[in-house]
PDB file of N, CA and C in Angstrom:
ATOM      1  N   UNK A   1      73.300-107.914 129.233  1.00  0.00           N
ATOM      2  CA  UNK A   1      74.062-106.817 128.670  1.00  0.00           C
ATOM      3  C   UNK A   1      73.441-105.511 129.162  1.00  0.00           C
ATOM      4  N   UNK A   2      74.239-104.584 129.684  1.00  0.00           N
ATOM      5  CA  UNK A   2      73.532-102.884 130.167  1.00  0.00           C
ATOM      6  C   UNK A   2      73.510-102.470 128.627  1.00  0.00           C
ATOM      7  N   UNK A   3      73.142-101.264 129.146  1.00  0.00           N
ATOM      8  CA  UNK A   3      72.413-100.208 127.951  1.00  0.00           C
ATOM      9  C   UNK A   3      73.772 -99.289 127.383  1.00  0.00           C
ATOM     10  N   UNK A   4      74.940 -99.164 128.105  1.00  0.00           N
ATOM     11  CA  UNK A   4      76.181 -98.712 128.071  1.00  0.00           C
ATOM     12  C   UNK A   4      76.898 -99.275 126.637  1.00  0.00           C
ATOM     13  N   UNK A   5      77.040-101.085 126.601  1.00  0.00           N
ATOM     14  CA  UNK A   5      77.458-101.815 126.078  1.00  0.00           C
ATOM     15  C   UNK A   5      77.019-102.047 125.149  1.00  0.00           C
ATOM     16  N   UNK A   6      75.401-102.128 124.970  1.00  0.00           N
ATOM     17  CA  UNK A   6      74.412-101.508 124.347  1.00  0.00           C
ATOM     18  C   UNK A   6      74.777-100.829 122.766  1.00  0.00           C
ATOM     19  N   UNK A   7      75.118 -99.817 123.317  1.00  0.00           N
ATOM     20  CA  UNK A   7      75.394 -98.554 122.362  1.00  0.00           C
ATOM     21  C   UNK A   7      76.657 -98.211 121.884  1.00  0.00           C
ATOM     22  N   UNK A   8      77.654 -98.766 122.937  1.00  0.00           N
ATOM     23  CA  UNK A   8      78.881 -99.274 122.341  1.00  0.00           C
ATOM     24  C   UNK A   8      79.138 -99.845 121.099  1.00  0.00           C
ATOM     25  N   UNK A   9      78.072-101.558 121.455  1.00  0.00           N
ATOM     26  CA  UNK A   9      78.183-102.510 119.884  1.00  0.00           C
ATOM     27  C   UNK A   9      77.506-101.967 118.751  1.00  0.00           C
ATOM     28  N   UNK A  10      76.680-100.674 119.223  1.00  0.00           N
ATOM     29  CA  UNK A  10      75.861-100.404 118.166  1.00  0.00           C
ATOM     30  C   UNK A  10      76.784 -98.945 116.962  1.00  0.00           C
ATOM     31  N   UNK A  11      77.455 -98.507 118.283  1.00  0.00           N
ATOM     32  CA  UNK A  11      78.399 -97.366 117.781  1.00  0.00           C
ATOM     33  C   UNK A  11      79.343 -97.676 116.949  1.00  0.00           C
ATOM     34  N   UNK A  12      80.004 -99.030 117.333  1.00  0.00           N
ATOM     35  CA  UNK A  12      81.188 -99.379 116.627  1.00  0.00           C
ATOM     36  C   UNK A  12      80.560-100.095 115.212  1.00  0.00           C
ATOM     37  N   UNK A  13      79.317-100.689 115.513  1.00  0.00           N
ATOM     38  CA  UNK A  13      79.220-100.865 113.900  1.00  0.00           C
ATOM     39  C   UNK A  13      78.782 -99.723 113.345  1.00  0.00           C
ATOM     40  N   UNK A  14      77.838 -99.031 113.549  1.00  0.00           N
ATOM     41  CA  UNK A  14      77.545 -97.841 112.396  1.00  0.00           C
ATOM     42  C   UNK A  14      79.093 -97.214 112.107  1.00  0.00           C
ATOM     43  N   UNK A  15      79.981 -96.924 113.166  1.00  0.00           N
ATOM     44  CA  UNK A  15      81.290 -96.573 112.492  1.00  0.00           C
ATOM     45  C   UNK A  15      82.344 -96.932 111.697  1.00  0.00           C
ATOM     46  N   UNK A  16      82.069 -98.436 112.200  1.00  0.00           N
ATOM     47  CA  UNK A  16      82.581 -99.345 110.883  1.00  0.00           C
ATOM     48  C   UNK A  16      81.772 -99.519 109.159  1.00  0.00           C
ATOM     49  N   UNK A  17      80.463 -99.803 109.777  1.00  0.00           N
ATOM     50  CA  UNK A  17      79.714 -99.706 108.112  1.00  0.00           C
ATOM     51  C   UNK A  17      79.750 -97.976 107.521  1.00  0.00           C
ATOM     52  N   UNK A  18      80.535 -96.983 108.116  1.00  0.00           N
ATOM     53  CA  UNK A  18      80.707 -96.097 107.322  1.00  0.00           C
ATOM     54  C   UNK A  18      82.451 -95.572 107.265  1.00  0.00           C
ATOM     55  N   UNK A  19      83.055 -96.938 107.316  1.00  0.00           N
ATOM     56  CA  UNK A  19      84.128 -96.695 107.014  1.00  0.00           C
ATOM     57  C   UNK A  19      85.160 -95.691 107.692  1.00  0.00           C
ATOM     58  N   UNK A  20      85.046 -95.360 108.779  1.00  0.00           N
ATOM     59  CA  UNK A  20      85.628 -94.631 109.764  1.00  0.00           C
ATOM     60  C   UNK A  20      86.399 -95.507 110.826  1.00  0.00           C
ATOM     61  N   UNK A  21      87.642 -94.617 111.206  1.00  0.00           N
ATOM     62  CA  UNK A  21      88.072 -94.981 112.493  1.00  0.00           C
ATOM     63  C   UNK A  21      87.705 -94.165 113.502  1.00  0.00           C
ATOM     64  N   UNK A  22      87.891 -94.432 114.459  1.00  0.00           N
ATOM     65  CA  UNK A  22      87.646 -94.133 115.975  1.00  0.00           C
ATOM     66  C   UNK A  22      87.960 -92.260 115.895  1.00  0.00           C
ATOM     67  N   UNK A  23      89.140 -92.082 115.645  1.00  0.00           N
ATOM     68  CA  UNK A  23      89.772 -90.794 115.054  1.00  0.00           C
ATOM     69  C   UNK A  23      89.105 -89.690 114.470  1.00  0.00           C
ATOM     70  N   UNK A  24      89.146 -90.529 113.380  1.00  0.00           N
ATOM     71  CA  UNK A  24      87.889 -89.459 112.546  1.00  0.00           C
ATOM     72  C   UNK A  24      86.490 -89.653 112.448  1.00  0.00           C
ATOM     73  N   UNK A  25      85.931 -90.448 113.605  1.00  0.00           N
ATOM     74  CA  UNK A  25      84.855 -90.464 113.601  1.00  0.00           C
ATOM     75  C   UNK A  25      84.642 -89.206 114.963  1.00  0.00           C
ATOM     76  N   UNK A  26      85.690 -89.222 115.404  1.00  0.00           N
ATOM     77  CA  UNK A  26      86.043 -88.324 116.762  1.00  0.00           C
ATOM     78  C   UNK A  26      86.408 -86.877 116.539  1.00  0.00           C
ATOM     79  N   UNK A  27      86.800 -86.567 115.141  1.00  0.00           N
ATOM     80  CA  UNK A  27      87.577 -85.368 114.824  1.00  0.00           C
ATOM     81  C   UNK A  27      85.997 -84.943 114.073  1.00  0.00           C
ATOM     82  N   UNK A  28      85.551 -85.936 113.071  1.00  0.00           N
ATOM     83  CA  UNK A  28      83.650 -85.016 112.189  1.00  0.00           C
ATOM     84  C   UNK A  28      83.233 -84.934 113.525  1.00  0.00           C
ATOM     85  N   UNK A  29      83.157 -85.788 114.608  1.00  0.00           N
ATOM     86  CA  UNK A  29      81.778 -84.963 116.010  1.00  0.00           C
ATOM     87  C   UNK A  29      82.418 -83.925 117.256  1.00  0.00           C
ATOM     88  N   UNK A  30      83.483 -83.070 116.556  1.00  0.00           N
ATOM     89  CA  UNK A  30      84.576 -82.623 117.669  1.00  0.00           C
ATOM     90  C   UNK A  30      84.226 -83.427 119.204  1.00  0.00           C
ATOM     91  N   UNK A  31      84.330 -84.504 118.984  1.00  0.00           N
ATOM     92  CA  UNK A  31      84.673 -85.692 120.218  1.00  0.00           C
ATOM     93  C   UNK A  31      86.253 -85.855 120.603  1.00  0.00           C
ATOM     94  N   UNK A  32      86.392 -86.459 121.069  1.00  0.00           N
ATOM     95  CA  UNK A  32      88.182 -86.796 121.342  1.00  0.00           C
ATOM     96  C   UNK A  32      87.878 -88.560 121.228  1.00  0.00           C
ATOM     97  N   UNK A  33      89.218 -88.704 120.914  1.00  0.00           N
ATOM     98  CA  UNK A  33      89.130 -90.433 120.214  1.00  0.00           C
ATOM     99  C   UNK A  33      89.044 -91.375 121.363  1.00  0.00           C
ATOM    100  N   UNK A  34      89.560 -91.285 122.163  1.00  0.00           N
ATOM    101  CA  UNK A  34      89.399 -91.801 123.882  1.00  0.00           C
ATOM    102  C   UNK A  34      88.245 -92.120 124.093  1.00  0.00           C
ATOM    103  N   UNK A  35      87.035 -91.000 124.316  1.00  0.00           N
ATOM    104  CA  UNK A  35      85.868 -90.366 124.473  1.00  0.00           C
ATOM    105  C   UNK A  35      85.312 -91.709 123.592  1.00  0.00           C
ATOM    106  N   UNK A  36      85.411 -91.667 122.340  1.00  0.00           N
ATOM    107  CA  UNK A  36      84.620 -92.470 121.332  1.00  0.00           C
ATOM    108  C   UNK A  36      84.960 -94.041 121.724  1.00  0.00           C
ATOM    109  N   UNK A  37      86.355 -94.210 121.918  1.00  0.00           N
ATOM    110  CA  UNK A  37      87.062 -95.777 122.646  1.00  0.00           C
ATOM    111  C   UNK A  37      86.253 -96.046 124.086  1.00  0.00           C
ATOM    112  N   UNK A  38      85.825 -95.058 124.315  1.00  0.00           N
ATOM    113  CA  UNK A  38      85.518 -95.524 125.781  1.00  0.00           C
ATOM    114  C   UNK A  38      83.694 -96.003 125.854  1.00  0.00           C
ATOM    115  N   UNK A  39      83.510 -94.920 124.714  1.00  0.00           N
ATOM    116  CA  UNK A  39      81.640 -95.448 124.041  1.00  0.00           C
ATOM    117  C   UNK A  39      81.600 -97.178 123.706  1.00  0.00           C
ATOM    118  N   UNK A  40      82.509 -97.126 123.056  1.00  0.00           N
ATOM    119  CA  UNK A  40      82.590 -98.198 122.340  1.00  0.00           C
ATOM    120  C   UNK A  40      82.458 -99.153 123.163  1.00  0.00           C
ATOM    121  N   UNK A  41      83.675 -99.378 123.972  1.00  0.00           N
ATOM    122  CA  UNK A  41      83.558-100.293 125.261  1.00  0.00           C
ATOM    123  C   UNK A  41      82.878-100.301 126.169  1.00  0.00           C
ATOM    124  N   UNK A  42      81.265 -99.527 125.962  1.00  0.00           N
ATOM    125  CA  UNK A  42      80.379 -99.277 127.238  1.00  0.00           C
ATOM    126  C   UNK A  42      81.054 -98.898 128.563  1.00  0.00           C
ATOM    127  N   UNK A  43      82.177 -97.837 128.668  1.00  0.00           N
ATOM    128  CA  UNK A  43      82.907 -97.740 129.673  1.00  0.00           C
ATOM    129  C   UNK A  43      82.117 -96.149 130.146  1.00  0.00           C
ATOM    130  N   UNK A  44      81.609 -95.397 128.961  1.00  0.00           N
ATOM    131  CA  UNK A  44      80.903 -93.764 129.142  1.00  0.00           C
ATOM    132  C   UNK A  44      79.749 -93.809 128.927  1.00  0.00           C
ATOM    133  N   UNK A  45      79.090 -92.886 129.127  1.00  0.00           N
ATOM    134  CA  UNK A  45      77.195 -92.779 128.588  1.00  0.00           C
ATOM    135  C   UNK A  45      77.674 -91.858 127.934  1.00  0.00           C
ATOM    136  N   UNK A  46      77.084 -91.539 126.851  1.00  0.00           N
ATOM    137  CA  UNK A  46      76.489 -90.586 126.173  1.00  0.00           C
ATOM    138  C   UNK A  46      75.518 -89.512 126.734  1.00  0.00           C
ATOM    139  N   UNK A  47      76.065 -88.242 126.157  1.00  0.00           N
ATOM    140  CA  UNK A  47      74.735 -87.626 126.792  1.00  0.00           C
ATOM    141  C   UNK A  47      73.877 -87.436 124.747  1.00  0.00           C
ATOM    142  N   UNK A  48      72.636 -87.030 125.420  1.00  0.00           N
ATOM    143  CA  UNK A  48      71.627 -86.404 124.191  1.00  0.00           C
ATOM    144  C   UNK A  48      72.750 -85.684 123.196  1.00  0.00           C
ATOM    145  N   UNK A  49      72.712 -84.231 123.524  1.00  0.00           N
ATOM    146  CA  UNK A  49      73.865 -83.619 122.672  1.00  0.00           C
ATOM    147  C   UNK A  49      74.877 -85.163 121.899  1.00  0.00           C
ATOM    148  N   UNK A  50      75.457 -85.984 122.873  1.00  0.00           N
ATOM    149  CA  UNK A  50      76.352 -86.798 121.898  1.00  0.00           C
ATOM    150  C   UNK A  50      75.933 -87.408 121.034  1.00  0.00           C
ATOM    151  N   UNK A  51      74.710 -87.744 121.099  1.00  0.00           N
ATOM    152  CA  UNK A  51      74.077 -89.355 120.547  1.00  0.00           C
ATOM    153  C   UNK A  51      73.283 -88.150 119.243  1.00  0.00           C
ATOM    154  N   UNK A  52      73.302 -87.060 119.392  1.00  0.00           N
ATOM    155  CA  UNK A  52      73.138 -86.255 117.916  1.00  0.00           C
ATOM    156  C   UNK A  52      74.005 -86.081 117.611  1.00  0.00           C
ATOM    157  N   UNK A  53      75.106 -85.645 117.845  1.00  0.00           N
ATOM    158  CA  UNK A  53      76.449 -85.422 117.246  1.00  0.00           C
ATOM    159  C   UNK A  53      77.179 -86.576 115.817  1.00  0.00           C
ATOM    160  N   UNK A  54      76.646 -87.593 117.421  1.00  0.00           N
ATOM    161  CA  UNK A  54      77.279 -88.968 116.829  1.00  0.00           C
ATOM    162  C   UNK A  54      76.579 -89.189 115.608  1.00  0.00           C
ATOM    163  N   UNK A  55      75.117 -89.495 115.757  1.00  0.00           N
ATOM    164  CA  UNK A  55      74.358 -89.377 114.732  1.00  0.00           C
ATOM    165  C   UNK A  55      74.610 -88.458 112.883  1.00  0.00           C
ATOM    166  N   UNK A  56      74.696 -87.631 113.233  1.00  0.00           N
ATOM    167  CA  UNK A  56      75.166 -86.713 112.324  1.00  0.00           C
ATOM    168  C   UNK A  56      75.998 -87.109 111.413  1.00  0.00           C
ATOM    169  N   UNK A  57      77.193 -87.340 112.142  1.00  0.00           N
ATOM    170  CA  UNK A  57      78.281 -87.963 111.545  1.00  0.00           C
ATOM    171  C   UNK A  57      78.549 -89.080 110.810  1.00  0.00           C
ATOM    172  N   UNK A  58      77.494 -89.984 111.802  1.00  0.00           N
ATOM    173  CA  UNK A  58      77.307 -91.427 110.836  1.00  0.00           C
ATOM    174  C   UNK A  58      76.019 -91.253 109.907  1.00  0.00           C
ATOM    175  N   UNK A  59      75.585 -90.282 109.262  1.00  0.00           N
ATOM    176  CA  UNK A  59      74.664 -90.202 108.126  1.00  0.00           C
ATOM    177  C   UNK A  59      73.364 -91.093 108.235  1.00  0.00           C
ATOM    178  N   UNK A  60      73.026 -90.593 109.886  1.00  0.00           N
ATOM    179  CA  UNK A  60      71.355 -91.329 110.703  1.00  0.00           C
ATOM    180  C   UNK A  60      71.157 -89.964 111.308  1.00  0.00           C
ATOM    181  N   UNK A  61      69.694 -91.162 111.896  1.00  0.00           N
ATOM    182  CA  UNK A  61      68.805 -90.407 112.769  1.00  0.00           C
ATOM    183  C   UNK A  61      69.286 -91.079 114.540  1.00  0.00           C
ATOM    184  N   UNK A  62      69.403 -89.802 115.179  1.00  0.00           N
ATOM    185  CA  UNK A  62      69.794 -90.628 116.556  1.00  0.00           C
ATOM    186  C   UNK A  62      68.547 -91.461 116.554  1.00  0.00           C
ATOM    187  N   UNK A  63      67.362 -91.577 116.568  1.00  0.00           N
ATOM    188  CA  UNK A  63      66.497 -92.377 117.272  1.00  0.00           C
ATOM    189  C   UNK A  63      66.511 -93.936 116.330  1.00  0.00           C
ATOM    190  N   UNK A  64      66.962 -93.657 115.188  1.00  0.00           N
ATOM    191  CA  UNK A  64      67.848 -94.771 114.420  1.00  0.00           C
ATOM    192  C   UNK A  64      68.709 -95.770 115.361  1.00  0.00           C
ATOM    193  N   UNK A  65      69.659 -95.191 115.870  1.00  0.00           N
ATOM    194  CA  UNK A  65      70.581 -95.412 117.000  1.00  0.00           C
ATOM    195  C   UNK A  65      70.111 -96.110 117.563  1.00  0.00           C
ATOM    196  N   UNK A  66      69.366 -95.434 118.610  1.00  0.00           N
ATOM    197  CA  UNK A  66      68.679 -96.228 119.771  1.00  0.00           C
ATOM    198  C   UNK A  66      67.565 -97.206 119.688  1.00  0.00           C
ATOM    199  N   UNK A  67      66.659 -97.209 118.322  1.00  0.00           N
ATOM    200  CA  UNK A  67      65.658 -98.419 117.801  1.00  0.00           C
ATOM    201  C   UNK A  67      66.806 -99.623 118.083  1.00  0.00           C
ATOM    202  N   UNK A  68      68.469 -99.368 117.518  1.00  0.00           N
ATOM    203  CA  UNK A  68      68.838-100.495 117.073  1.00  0.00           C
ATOM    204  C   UNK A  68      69.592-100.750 118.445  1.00  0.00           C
ATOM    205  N   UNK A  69      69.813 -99.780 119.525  1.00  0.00           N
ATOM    206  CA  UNK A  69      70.479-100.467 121.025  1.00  0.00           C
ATOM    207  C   UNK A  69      69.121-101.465 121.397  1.00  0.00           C
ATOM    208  N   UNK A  70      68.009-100.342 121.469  1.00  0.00           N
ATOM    209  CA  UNK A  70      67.015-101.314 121.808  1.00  0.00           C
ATOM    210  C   UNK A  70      67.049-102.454 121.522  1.00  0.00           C
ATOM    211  N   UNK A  71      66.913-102.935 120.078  1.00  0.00           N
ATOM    212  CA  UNK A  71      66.492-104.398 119.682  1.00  0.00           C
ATOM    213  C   UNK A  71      68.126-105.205 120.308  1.00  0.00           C
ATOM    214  N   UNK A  72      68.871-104.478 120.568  1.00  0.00           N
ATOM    215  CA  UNK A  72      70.326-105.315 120.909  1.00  0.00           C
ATOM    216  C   UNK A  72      70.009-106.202 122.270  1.00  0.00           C
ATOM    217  N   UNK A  73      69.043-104.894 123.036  1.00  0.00           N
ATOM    218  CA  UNK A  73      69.091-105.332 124.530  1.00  0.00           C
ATOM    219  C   UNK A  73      68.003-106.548 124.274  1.00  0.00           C
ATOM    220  N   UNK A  74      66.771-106.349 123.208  1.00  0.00           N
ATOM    221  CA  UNK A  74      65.921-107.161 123.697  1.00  0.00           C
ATOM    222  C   UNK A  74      66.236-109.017 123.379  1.00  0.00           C
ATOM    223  N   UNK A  75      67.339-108.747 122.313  1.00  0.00           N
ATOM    224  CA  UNK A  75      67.895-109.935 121.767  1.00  0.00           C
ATOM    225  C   UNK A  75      68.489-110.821 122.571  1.00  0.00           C
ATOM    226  N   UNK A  76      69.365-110.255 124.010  1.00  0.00           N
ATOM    227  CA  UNK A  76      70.187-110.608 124.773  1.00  0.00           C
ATOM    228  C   UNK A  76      69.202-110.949 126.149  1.00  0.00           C
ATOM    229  N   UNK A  77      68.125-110.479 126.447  1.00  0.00           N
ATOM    230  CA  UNK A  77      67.152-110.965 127.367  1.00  0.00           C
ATOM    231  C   UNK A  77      66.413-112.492 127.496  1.00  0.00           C
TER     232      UNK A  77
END
């Protein structure tokens, strides 16, 4: 699994365990919903700025975030 896909599976659950769609998880980080569909599917990177944004919104710490892409990647190795 890349690091893309990564953060995708990790995006779509924190957005699901806080009860959001794609939409308005896209409209609280002035993201566009595409933008967030395309995270999801490891199809975009994130930049810094996003992965705080994103953060924000889902009521974490970005480095929260990325502890948990990490342990995704190391699970799949």
């Amino acid at each position: 699994m890349d690091i893309e896909r990564a953060f995708g599976e990790v995006l779509r659950k924190e957005r699901k365990n806080n009860s959001l769609s794609q939409e308005e998880l896209a409209h609280f980080s002035d993201l566009d919903r595409t933008y967030i569909s395309m995270l999801e599917r490891g199809k975009r990177q994130p930049s810094l700025k996003t992965i705080f944004m994103l953060a924000s919104t889902l009521n974490t710490l970005p480095s929260e975030i990325m502890v948990k892409v990490e342990s995704l990647l190391n699970k799949k190795y």
